[in-house]
Protein backbone atom coordinates (compact mmCIF):
# COMPACT_ATOMS: atom_id res chain seq x y z
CA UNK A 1 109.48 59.67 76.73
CA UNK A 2 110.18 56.92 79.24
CA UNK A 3 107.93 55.98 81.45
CA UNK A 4 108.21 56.68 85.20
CA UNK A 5 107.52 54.04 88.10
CA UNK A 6 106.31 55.79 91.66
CA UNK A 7 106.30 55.00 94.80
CA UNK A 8 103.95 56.06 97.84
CA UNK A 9 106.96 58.80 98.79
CA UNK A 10 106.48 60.28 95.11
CA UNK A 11 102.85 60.50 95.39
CA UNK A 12 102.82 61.79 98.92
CA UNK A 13 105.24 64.62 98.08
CA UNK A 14 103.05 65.86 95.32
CA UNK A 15 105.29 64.52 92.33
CA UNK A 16 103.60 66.12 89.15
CA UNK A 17 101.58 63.13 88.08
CA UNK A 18 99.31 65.51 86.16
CA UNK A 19 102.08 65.88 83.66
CA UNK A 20 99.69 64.66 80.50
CA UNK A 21 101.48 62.84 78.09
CA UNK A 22 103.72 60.99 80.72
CA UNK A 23 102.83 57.72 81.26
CA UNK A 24 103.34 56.41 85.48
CA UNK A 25 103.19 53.17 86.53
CA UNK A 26 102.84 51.47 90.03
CA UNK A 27 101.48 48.69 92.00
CA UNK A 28 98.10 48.33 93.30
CA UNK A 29 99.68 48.18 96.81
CA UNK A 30 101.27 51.12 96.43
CA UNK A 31 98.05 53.17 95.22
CA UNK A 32 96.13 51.55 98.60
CA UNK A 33 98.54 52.89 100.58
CA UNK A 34 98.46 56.49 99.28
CA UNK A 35 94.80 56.46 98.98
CA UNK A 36 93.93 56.61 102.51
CA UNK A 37 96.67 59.36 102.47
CA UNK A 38 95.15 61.94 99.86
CA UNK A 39 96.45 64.94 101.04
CA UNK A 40 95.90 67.73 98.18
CA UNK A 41 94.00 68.18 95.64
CA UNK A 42 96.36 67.29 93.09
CA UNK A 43 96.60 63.99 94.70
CA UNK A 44 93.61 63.16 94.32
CA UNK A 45 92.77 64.39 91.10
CA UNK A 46 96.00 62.28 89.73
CA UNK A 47 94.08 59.69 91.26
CA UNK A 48 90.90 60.07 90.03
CA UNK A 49 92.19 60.84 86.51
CA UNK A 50 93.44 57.34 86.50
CA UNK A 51 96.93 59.47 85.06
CA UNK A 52 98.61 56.74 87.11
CA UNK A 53 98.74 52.71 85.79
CA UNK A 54 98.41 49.85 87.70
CA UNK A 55 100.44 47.16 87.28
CA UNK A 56 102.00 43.56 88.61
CA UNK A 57 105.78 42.96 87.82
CA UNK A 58 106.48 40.14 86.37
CA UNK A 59 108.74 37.06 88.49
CA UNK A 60 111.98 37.04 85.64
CA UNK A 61 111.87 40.73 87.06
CA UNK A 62 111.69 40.03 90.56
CA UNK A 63 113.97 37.76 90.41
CA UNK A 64 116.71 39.83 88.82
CA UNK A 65 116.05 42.93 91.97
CA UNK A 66 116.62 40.41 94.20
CA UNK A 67 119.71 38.98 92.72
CA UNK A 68 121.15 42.83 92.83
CA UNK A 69 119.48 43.34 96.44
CA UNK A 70 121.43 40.10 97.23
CA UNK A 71 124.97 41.88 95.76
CA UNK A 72 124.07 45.28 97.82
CA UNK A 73 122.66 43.03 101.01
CA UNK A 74 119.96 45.69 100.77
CA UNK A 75 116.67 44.73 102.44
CA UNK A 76 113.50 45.51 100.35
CA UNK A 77 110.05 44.55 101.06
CA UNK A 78 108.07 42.38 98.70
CA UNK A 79 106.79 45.96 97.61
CA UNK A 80 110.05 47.66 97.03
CA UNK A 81 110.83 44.70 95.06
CA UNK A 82 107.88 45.05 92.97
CA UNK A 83 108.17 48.74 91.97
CA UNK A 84 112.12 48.25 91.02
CA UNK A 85 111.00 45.27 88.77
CA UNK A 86 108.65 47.34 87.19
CA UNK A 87 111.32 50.02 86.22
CA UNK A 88 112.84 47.38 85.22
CA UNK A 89 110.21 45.48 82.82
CA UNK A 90 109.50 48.72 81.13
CA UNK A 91 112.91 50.09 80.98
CA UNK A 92 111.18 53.30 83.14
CA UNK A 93 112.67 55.51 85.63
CA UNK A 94 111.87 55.26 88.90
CA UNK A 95 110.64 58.37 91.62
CA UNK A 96 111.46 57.48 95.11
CA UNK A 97 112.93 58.94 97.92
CA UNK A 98 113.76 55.26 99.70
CA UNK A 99 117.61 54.73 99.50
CA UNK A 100 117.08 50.89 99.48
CA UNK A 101 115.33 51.26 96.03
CA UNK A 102 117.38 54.03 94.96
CA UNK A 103 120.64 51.84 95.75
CA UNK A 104 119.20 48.72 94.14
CA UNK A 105 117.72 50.37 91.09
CA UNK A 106 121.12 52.27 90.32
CA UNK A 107 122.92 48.30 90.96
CA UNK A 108 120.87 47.18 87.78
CA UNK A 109 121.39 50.26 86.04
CA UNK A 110 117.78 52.57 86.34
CA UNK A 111 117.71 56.14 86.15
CA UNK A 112 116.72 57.37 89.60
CA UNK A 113 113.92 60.43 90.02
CA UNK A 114 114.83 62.01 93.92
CA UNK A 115 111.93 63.46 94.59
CA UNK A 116 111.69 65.06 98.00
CA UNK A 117 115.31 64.27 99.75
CA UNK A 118 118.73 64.27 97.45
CA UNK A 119 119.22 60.69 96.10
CA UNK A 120 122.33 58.56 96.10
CA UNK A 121 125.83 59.25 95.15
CA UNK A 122 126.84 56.13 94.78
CA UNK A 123 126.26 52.49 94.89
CA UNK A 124 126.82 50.39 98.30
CA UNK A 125 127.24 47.55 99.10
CA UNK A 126 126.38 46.59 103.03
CA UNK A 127 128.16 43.94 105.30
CA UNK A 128 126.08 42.59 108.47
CA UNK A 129 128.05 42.08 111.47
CA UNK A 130 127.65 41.40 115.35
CA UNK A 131 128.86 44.57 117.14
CA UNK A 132 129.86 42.46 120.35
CA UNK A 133 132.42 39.99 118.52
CA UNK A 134 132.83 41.63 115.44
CA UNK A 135 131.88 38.22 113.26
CA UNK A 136 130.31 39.04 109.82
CA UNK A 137 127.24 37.50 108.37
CA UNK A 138 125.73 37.57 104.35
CA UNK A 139 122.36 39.23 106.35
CA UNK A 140 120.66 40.25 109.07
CA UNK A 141 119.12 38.40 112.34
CA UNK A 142 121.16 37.52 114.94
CA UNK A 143 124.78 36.78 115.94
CA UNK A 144 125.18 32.75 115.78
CA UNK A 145 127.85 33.22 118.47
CA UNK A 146 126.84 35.22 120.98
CA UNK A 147 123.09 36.14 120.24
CA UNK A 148 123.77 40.13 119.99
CA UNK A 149 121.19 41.54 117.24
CA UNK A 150 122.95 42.28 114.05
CA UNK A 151 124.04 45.73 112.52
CA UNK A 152 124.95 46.41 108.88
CA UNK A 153 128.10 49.09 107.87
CA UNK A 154 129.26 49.65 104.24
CA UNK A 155 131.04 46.76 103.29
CA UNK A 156 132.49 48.60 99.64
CA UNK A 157 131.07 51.54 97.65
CA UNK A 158 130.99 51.61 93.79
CA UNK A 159 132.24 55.24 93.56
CA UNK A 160 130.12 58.26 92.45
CA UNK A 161 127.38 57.75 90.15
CA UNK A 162 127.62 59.62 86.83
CA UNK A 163 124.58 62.03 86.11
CA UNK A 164 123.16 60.21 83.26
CA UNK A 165 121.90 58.07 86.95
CA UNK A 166 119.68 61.06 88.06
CA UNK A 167 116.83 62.78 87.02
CA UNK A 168 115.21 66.16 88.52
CA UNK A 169 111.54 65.84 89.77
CA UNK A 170 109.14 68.03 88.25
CA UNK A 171 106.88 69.06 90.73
């Protein structure tokens, strides 16, 4: 059985991390987060079970989600970055319902969990661009022309993901 990364949307939403014999894996950053937000029992017996690793991704692994976050001009926090790169490292599947990390983890080839909202159907790829005179940038910030804040559209789309790219959530 693989193992399964979570986020703080998985654990919020009550993903079955009392499923024994599962192993889940996350950052400490990501159990801080969720720990001031204990809202069931389940929750926080997960929690206090210790059913749920803590771990640090390793910087090869970084490296590569930010290579494919680069190719999908997707912007992840440090944190999304970290949780992908774990999937990654231990060749897990990952349980979020963020579309950034869904999007980058499907780029690099991860077997998404959806766990609250319907993931992704397919991979894109984002262009920045100013909406006042239409010039295109490689990321966000500011137009270098006329100073207009910067919005993103889909640049190109990888076509529908095949199944084998989704799991259910077991709640």
């Amino acid at each position: 059985m693989k193992p399964i990364v979570v986020d703080a949307s998985a654990i919020i939403n009550s993903f079955n991390l009392l499923n024994f014999g599962q192993k889940f894996i996350t950052t400490p950053a990501v159990l801080d987060e969720v720990r001031g937000k204990k809202r069931n029992e389940k929750i926080r017996l997960a929690l206090d079970l210790d059913s749920v690793e803590q771990r640090l991704a390793k910087n090869e692994f970084i490296e590569k989600v930010r290579l494919a976050a680069k190719q999908t001009n997707d912007m992840l926090s440090k944190q999304d970055e970290e949780l992908i790169a774990l999937a990654l490292e231990h060749n897990a599947e990952i349980a979020t319902d963020d579309y950034g990390i869904q999007n980058v983890a499907a780029k690099i080839g991860l077997v998404i969990i959806a766990v609250g909202e319907k993931g992704i159907k397919e991979i894109l790829e984002w262009q920045h661009y100013c909406p006042a005179c239409w010039k295109n940038y490689p990321t966000s910030g500011v137009c270098g022309v006329c100073g207009t804040p910067l919005k993103r559209k889909v640049r190109q789309t990888s076509g529908l993901l095949p199944s084998s790219f989704h799991s259910e959530a077991k709640k």
